[in-house]
Every structure is written in C-alpha cells, then in structure tokens.
Protein backbone atom coordinates (compact mmCIF):
# COMPACT_ATOMS: atom_id res chain seq x y z
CA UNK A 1 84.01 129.48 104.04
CA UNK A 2 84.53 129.08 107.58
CA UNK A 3 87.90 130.58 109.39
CA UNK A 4 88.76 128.03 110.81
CA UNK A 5 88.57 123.88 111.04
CA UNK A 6 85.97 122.79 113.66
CA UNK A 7 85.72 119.56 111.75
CA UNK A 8 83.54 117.69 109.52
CA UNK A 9 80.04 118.01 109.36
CA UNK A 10 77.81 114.98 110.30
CA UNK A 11 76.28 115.24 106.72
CA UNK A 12 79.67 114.60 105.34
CA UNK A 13 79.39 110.52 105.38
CA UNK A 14 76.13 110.71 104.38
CA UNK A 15 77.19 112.89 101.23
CA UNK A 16 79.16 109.78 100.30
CA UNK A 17 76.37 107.09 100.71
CA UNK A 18 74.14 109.37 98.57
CA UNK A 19 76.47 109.89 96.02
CA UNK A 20 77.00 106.17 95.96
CA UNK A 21 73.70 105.67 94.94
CA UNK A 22 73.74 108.56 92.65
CA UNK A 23 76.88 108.11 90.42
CA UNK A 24 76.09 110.52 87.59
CA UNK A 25 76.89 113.86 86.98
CA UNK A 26 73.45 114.68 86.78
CA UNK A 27 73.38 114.47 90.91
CA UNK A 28 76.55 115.50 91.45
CA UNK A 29 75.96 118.75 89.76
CA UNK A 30 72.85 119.27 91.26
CA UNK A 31 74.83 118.42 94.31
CA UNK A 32 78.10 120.64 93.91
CA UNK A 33 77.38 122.97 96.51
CA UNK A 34 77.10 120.04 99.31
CA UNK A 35 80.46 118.57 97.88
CA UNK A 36 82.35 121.89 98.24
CA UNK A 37 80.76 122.92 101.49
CA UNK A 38 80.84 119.31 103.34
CA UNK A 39 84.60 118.41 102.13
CA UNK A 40 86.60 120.36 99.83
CA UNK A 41 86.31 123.23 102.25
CA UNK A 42 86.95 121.65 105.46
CA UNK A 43 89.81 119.70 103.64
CA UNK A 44 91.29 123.00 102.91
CA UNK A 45 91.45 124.08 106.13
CA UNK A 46 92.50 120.93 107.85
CA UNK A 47 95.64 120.90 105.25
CA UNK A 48 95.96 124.66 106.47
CA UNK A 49 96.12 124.15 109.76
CA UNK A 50 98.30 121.17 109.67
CA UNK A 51 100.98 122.92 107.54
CA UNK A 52 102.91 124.06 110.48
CA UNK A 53 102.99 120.86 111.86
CA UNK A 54 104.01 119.19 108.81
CA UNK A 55 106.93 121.93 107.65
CA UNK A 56 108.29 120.98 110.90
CA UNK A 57 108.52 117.35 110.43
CA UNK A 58 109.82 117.91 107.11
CA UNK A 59 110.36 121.50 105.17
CA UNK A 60 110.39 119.79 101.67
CA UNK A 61 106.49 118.35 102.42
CA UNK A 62 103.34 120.52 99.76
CA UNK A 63 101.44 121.73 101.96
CA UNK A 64 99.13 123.91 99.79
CA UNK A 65 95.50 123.58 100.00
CA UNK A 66 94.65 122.73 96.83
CA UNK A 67 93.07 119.74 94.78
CA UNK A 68 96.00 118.08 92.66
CA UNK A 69 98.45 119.33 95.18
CA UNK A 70 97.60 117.95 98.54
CA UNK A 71 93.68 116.85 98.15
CA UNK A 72 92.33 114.05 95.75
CA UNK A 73 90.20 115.05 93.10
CA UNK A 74 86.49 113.73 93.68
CA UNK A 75 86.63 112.51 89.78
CA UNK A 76 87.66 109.13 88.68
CA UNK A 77 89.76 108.37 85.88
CA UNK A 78 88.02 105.95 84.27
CA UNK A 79 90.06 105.57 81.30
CA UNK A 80 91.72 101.74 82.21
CA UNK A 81 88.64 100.94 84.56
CA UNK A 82 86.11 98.59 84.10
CA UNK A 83 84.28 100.54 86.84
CA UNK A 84 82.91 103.61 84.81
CA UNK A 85 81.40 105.42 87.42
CA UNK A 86 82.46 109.18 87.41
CA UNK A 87 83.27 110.19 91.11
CA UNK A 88 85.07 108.43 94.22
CA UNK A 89 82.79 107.97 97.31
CA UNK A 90 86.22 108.86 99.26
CA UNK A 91 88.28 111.88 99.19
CA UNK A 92 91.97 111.95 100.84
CA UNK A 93 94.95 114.47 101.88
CA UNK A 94 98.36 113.45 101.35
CA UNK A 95 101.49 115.59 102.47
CA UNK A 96 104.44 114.32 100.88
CA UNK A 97 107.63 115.89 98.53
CA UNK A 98 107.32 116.69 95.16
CA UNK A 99 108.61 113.50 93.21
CA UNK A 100 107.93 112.71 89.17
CA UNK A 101 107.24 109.26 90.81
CA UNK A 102 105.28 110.00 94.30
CA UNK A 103 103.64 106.97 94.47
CA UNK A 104 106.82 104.99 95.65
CA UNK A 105 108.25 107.69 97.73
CA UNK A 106 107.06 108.06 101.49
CA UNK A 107 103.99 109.79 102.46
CA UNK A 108 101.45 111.04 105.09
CA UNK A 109 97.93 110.71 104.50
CA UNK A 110 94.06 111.16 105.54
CA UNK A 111 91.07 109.50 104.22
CA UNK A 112 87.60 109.80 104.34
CA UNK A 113 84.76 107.65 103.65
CA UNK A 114 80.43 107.25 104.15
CA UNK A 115 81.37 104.70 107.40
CA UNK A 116 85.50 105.30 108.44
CA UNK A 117 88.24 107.14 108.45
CA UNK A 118 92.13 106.49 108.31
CA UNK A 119 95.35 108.08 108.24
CA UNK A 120 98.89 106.97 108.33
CA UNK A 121 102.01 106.87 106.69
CA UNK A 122 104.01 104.79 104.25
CA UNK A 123 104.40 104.18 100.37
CA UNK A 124 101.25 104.27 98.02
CA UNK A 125 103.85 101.43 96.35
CA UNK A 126 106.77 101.40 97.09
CA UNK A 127 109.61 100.20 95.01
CA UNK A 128 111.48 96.49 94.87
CA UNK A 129 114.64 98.49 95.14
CA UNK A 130 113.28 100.49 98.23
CA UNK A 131 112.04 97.29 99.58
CA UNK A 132 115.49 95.93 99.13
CA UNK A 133 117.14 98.64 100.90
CA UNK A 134 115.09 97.91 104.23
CA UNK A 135 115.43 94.28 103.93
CA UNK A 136 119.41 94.83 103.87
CA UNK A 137 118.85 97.54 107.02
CA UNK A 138 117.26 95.22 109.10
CA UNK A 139 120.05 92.34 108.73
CA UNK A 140 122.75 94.26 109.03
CA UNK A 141 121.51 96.44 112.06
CA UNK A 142 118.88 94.51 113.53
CA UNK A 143 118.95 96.68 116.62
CA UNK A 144 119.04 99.95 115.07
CA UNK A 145 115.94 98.82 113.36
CA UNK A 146 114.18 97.34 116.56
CA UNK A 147 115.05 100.94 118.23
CA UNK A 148 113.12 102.64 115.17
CA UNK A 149 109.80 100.31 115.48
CA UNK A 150 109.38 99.41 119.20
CA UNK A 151 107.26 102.59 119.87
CA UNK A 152 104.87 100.64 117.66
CA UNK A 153 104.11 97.73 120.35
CA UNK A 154 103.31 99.99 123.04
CA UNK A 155 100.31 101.22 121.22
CA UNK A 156 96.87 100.56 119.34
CA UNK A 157 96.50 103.04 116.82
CA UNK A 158 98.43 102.48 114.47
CA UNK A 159 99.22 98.80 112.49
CA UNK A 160 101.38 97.81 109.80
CA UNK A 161 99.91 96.74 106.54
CA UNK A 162 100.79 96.05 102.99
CA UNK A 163 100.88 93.06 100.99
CA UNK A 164 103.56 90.05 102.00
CA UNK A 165 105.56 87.31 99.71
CA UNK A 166 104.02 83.68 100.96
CA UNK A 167 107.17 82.83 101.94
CA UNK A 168 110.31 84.20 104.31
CA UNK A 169 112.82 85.62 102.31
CA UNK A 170 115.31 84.87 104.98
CA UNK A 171 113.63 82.25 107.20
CA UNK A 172 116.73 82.43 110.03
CA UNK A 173 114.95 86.61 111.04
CA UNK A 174 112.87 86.05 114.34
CA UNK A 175 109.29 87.09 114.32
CA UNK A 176 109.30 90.13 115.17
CA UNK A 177 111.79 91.04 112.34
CA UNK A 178 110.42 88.97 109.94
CA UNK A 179 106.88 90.43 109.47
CA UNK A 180 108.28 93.92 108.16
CA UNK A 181 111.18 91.98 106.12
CA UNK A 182 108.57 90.19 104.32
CA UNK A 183 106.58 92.83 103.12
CA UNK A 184 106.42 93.97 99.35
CA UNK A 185 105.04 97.23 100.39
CA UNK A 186 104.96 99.06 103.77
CA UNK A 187 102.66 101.64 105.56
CA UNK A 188 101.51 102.30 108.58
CA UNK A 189 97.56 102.85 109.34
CA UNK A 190 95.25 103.97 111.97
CA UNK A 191 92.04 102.79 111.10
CA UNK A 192 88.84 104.06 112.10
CA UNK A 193 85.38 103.80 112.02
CA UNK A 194 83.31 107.08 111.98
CA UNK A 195 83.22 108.30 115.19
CA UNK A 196 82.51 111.97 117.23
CA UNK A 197 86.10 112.73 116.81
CA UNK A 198 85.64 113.80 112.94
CA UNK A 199 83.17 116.27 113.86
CA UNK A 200 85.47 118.39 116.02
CA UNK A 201 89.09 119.51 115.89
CA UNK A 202 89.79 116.46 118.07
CA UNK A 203 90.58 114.98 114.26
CA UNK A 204 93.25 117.58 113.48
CA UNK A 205 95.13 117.41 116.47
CA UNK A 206 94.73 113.17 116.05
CA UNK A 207 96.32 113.88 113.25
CA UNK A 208 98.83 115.99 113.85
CA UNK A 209 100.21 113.81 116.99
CA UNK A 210 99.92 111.09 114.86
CA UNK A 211 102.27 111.94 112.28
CA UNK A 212 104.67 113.23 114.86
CA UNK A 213 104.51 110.35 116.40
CA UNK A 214 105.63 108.66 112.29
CA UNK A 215 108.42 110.84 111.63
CA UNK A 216 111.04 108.33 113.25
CA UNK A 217 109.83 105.57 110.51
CA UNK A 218 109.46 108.64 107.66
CA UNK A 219 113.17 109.43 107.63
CA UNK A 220 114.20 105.97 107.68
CA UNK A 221 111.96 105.24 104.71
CA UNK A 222 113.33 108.10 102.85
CA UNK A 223 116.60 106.86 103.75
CA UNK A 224 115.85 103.74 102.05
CA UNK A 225 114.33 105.35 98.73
C-alpha cells in the first residue's frame, strides 16, 4: 500500500468494464487482488487525506477509512433485486454523521465508475418533512435563501438535481425560487466524465475545494432535518 494518494490508476475504469462483463464470483476472486489494489486502497487514502478537510467543515462527519463506514462495499445486496448480479461496477465515499437513518440526513460524496466520476452533496432521500422545512425557509426568507444559493450561478461545476412534483406547489415563487421549492429531493452534483484529473491528486484537492465550497448549503440542510 502506497503512502500516500497520487490518484487512481488508469486500469481502475477498466477494472469496472471487465467486471461488468464478468459478474461472478468466479472472476472476481480470481480478480481480488486488482479490486483491492486499483480501488479499495486508493479509496482509503483519499478518505485519509481528506479527513482534515472534512473535520473542519464539520467535527461530527466518519471519517475512517473503512468499508461500511465511509466506502461502499463492492457487493450487492441482492435480496429485493431482480438484478442478481453479485458486485456493483461503481464504488463510492460518503462523509456524513452517524444517523440510524443516514439516507435522509445530508451528505458528501464521491463516485466512481468504468466512464465518469461525480461528487457532491445533498440527501441520498431526503425526507417529506425535511423537504417541508426548506419549502417554508424559502417563503418566509426568500433573501436569506437567495444569499445561501447565488454562489451556485457563478459557476459550472456543480448542478442541482433530484426528482421534482409536475406541478408548482406554490405557483406565485419566481423562477429562480421555484426550481429548488419544487423538488422532492435535493443534492448538488459535479458530474464528470473520466478525465486526467482522476489519475493525479488534482482529484483530491477537486474534492476537497469542492465540498468547501458546499458547506454554506450543508448547514442549512441540516438545519432543515
């Protein structure tokens, strides 16, 4: 295991795209070695040497380098799905608060795939009541809320997503109010096709700038939770 996180190796993506094609634990234990050397290792130290920078933004964040505690686990649970095959082709990092429910409290995140990469912040699903909550912020203080977002126009990495009702919920909002009031779930995403940058430390620092650049919008969802 390397010291230190010089980023991915090229062969990473392609580890994906193979295992793809090989779904079975027949490759995949043939192909441990690969799988531990290519991501779980590197993923390690990129949660590592992010932890500083993600104590600072909020002291109550896991930051241990561990599967089950910050990194996915590569096997699928394919209990309730029709899709049977035994291992993701995608492996992520999430930094958030210990929660019994941490799927609809507010998190930071990295993902990795064969052709892209994305990281971000937001809920994994948040809750109606949480959704509620912001919905009430942004009529009652409008303003406060523009002050919070309008970083977010005067840049191109990062974009809001998550899924919308089909109609206003208070039609009288203007625009630029109206698409985060309408939203049944919130994150934001910077999404990216595989590029140079994963193969150096360029990532980690993306990264770490990145979610610096979230914290505003991470305490106000907590706030709202």
């Amino acid at each position: 295991m390397a010291d230190r996180f010089n980023g991915f190796s090229p062969l990473a993506p392609v580890f994906f795209e193979q295992l793809a094609v090989n779904n079975n634990k027949t490759w995949f234990e043939a192909h441990r070695d690969e799988y531990q050397e290519l991501l779980l290792e590197p993923l390690k130290l990129l949660v590592s040497e992010l932890a500083d920078t993600m104590q600072a933004l909020d002291p109550a964040l896991i930051t241990l380098p561990a599967v089950d505690k910050t990194i996915s686990r590569i096997y699928r649970d394919t209990r309730f799905s029709r899709n049977k095959s035994p291992y993701k082709t995608c492996l992520w990092i999430t930094f958030k608060r210990y929660s019994p429910d941490w799927k609809t409290a507010p998190c930071f995140f990295f993902e990795i795939t064969a052709d892209s990469y994305r990281y971000g912040m937001g809920f994994y699903s948040a809750s109606r009541q949480t959704m509620d909550n912001l919905r009430r912020l942004i009529e009652a203080q409008p303003e406060r809320f523009r002050q919070t977002v309008t970083w977010l126009a005067q840049q191109d990495a990062f974009v809001l997503e998550g899924e919308c009702y089909k109609r206003p919920l208070n039609p009288a909002l203007p625009d630029d109010l109206q698409t985060w009031h309408c939203r049944k779930n919130v994150c934001l995403i910077c999404n990216r096709e595989v590029d140079g940058r994963l193969f150096t430390q360029d990532i980690r620092d993306d990264l770490a700038a990145g979610f610096r650049q979230l914290q505003p919008l991470y305490d106000l969802f907590w706030q709202m939770v």
